[in-house]
Protein backbone atom coordinates (compact mmCIF):
# COMPACT_ATOMS: atom_id res chain seq x y z
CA UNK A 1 -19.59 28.06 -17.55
CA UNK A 2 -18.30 24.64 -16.94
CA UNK A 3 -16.16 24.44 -13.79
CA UNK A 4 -12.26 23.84 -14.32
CA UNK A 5 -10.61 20.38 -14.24
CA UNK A 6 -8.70 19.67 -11.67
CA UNK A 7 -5.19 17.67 -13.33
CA UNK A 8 -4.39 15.30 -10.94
CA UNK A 9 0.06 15.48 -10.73
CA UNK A 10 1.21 11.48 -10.07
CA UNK A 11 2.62 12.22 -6.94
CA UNK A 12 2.46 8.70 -4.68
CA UNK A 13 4.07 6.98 -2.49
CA UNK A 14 6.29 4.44 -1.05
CA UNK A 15 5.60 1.05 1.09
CA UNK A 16 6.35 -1.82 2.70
CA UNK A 17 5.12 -5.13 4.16
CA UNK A 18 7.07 -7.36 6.77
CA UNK A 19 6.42 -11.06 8.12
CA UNK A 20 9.14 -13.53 10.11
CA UNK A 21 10.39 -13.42 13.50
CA UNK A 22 9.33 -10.60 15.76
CA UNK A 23 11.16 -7.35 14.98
CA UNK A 24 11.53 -3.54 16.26
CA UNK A 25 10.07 -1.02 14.09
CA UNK A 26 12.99 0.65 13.88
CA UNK A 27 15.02 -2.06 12.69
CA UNK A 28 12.56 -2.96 9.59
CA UNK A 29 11.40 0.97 8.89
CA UNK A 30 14.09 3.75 10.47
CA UNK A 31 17.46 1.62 10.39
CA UNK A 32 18.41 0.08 6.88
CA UNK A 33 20.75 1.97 4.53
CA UNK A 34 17.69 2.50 2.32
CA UNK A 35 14.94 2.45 4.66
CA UNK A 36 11.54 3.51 4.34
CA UNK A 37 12.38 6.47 6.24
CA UNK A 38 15.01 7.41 3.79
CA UNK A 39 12.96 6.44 0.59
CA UNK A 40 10.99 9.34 2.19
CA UNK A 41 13.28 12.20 1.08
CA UNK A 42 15.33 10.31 -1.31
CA UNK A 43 13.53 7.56 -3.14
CA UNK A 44 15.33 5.76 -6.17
CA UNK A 45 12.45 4.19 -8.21
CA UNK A 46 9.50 7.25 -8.31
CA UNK A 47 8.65 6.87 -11.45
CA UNK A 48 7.15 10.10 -11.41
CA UNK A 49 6.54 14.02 -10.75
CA UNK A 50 7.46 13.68 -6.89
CA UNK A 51 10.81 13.70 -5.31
CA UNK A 52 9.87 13.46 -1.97
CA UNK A 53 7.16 11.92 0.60
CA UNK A 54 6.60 14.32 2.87
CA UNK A 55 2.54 14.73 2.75
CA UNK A 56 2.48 12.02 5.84
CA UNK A 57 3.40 8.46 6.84
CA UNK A 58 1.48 5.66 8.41
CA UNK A 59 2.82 2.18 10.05
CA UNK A 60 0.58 -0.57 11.49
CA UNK A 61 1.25 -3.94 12.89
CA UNK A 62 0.06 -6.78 14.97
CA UNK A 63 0.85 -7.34 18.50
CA UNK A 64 2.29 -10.73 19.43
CA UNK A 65 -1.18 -12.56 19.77
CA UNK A 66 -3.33 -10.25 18.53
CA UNK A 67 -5.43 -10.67 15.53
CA UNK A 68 -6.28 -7.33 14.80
CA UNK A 69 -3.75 -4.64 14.47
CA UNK A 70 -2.28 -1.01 15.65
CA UNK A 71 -2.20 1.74 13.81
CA UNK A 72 0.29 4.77 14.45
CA UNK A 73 -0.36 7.63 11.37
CA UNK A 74 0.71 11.22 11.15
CA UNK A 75 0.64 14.17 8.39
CA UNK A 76 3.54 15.21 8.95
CA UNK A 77 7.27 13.55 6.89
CA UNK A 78 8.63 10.47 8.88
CA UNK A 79 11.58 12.17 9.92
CA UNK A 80 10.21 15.14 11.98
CA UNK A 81 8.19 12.98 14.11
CA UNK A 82 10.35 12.28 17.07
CA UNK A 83 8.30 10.39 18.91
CA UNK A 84 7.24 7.96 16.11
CA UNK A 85 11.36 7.54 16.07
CA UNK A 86 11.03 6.74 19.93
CA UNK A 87 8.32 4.33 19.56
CA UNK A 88 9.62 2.14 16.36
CA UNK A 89 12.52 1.34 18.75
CA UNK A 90 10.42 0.09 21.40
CA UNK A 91 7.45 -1.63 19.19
CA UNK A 92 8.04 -5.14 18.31
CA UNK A 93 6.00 -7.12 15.50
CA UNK A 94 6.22 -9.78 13.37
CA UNK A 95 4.09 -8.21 11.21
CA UNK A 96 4.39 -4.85 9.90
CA UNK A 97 3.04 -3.11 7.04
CA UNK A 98 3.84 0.64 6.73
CA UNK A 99 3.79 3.81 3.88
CA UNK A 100 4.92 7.23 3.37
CA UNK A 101 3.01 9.54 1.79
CA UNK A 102 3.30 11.62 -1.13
CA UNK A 103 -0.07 13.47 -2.05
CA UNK A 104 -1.68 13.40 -5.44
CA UNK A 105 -2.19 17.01 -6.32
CA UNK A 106 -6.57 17.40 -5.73
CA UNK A 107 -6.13 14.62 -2.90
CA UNK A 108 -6.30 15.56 0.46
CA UNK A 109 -3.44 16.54 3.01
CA UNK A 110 -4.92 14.49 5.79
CA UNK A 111 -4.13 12.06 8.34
CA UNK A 112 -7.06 9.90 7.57
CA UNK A 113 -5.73 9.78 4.00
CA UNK A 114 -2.45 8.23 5.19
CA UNK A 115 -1.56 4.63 4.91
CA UNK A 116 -2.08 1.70 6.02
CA UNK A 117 -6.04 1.80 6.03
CA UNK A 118 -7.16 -0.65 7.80
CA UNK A 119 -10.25 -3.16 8.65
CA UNK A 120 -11.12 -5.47 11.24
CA UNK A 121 -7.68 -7.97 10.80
CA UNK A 122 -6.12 -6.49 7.54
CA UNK A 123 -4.00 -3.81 6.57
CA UNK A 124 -3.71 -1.95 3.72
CA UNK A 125 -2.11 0.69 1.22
CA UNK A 126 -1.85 2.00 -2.50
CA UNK A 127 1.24 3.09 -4.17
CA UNK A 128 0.20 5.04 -7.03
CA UNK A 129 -2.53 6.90 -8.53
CA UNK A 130 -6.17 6.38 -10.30
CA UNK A 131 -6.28 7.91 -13.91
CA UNK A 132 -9.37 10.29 -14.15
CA UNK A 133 -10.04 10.32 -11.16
CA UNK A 134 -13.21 10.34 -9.83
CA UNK A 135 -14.82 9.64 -13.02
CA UNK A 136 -13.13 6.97 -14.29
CA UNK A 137 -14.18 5.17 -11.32
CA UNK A 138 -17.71 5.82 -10.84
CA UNK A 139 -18.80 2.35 -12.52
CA UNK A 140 -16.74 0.43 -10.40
CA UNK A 141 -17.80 2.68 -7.04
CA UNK A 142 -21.99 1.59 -7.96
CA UNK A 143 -21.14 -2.10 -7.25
CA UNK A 144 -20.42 -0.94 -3.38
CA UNK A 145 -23.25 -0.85 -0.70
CA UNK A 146 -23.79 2.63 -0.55
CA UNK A 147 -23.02 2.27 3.68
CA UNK A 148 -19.54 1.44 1.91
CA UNK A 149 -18.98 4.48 0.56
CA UNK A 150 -20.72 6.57 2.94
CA UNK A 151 -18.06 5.42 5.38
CA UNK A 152 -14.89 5.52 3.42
CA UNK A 153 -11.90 6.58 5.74
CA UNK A 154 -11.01 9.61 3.07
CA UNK A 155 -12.42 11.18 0.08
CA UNK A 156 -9.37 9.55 -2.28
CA UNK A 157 -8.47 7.13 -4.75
CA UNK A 158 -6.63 4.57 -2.14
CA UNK A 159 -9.86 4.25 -0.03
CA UNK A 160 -11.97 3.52 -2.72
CA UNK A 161 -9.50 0.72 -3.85
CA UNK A 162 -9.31 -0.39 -0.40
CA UNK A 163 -13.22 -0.53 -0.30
CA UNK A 164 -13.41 -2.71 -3.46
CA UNK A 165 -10.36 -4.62 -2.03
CA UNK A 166 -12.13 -5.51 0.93
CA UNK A 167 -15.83 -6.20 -0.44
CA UNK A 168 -13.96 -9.03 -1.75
CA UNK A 169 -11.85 -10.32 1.27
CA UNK A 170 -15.57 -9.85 2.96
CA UNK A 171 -16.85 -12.16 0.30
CA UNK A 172 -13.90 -15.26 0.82
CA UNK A 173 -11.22 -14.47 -1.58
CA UNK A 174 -7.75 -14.54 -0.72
CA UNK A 175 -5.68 -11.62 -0.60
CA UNK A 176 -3.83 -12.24 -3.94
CA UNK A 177 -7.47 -13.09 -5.68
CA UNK A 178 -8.97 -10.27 -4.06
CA UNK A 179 -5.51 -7.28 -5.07
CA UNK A 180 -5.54 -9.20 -8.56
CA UNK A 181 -9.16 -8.94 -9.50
CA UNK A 182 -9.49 -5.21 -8.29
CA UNK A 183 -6.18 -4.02 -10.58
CA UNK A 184 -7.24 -5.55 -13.77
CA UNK A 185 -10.41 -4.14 -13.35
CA UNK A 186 -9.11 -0.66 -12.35
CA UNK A 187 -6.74 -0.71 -15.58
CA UNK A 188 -9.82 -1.86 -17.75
CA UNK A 189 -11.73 1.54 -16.90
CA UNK A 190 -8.73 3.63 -16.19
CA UNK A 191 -5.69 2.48 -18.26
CA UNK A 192 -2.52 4.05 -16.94
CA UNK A 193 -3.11 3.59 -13.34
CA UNK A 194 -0.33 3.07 -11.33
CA UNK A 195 -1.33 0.38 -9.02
CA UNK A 196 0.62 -0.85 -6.55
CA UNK A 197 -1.46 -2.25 -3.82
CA UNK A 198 -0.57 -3.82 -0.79
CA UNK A 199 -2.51 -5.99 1.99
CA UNK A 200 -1.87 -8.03 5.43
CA UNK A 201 -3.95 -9.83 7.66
CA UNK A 202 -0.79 -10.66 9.83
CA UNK A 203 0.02 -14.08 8.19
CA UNK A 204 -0.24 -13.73 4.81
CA UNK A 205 0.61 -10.12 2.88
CA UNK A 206 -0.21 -10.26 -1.05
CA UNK A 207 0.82 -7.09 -3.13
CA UNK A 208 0.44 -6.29 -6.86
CA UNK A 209 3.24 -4.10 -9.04
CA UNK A 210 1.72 -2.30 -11.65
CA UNK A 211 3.51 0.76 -13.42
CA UNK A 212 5.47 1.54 -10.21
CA UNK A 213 8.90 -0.63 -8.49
CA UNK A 214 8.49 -3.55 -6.24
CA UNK A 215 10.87 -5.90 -4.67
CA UNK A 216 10.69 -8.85 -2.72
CA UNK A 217 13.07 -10.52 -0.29
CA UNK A 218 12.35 -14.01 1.19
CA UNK A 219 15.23 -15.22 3.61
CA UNK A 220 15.86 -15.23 7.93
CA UNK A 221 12.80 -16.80 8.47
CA UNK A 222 11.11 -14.07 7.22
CA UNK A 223 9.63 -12.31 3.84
CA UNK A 224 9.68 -8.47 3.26
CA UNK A 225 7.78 -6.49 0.28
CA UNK A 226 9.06 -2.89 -0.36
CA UNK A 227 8.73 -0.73 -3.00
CA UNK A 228 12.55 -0.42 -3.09
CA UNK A 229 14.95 -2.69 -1.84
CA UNK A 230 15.73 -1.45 1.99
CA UNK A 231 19.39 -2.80 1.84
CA UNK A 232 21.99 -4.90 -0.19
CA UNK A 233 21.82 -8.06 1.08
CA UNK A 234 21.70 -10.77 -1.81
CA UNK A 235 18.23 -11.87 -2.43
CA UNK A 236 16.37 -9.24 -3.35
CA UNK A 237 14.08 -9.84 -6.39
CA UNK A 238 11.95 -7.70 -8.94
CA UNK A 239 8.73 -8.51 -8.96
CA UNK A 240 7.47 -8.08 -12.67
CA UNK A 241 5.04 -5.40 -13.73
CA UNK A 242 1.94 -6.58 -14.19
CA UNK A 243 2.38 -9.54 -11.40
CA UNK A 244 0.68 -9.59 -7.87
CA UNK A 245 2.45 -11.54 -5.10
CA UNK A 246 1.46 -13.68 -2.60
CA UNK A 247 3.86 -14.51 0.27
CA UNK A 248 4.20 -16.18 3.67
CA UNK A 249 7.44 -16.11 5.95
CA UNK A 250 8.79 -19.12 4.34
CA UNK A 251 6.88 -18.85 0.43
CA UNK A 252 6.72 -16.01 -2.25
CA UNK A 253 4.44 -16.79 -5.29
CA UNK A 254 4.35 -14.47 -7.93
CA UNK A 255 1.65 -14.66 -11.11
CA UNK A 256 0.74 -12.27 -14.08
CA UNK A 257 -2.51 -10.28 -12.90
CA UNK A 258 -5.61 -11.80 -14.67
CA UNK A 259 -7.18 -10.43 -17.20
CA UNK A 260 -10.99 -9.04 -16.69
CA UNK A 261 -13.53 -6.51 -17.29
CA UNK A 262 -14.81 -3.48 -15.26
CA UNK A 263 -18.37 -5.21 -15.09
CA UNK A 264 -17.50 -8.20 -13.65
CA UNK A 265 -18.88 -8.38 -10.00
């Protein structure tokens, strides 16, 4: 007898992406009227079966200097980790990228499953979920050197993207080529994903909003991507579904995802 399916429940996340002027981590993550900390327990924009992020949390950044970054993660919710609250206040960046976690239901409850993943110089994390998952994505997962998937950081859907994400940044693309190629060929083998994906390598941060909210603020020297607006400040703006991003402190450019196939390379 066949072994039941496993229905993977779109439960996912929330995340954001900083660059400007050297701030705490409080004052980007813990602080804001609608911070990521609060999007963890009461997020506006889920656009799905979850109500809260509570399956673990993850926030990385770049020392002043430094080319490659920190990494602080934890399975436990945001707000009972006391000393993460201690830290963000002490921790300054100008370059932040950080996610709470809300598990996909067959995905593992795991701190190496947490956002951001990371390699080498970037940083990055997945909003969302894969559509028949793992299946769907088996075609896509044969164009990786096998050492690549023998040494993904978790057995889910965001590591895998993050593996095909960086092949590419491996290969020379930039970040926005690299997010925009791997959606559309995601969505061409499993239509329906929800594909938010987001990636740093401490100058530039590129992100891509498909099926799931996005906003983007440029302004005070600095640019910040969230899945939700963090305050109410005038100059937040939607970023269309569909559309990746590409931004700098002082530039946002936005541009419909391309179209492709799952057998390009």
């Amino acid at each position: 007898m066949p072994a039941p399916s496993i229905r993977l429940v779109d439960r996912v996340c929330r995340h954001l992406a900083y660059l400007g002027p050297p701030r705490d981590l409080a004052t980007l993550l813990l602080h804001p009227p609608h911070s990521l900390l609060r999007q963890s327990f009461a997020p506006g924009d889920m656009r799905c079966d979850a109500v809260v992020n509570a399956d673990g949390f993850g926030a990385g950044w770049y020392p002043e200097g430094a080319a490659i970054p920190v990494r602080y993660r934890r399975v436990i919710p945001i707000w009972a980790d006391t000393s993460f609250a201690a830290l963000a206040g002490a921790v300054r960046s100008g370059a932040v990228l950080a996610a709470v976690r809300s598990a996909t239901v067959g995905m593992p409850v795991t701190e190496i499953a947490c956002s951001p993943l990371s390699s080498g110089r970037w940083l990055f994390s997945h909003n969302g979920m894969v559509t028949g998952w793992p299946d769907s994505m088996a075609k896509l997962a044969s164009q990786l050197p096998v050492t690549d998937l023998l040494t993904l950081e978790a057995p889910t859907d965001s590591a895998l993207l993050w593996a095909l994400v960086r092949r590419r940044l491996v290969a020379g693309e930039t970040l926005g080529q690299a997010l925009g190629t791997v959606t559309a060929q995601v969505l061409a083998t499993a239509p329906g994903s929800k594909l938010n994906l987001l990636v740093t390598d401490g100058t530039t941060l590129a992100a891509t909003a498909v099926h799931h909210a996005l906003a983007v603020r440029l302004g005070d020297g600095g640019v910040q991507v969230c899945s939700e607006p963090t305050d109410h400040r005038a100059g937040w703006e939607r970023v269309p579904d569909g559309h990746v991003v590409t931004a700098t402190p002082f530039t946002v450019d936005t541009a419909p995802i391309p179209s492709t196939t799952a057998e390009e390379p």
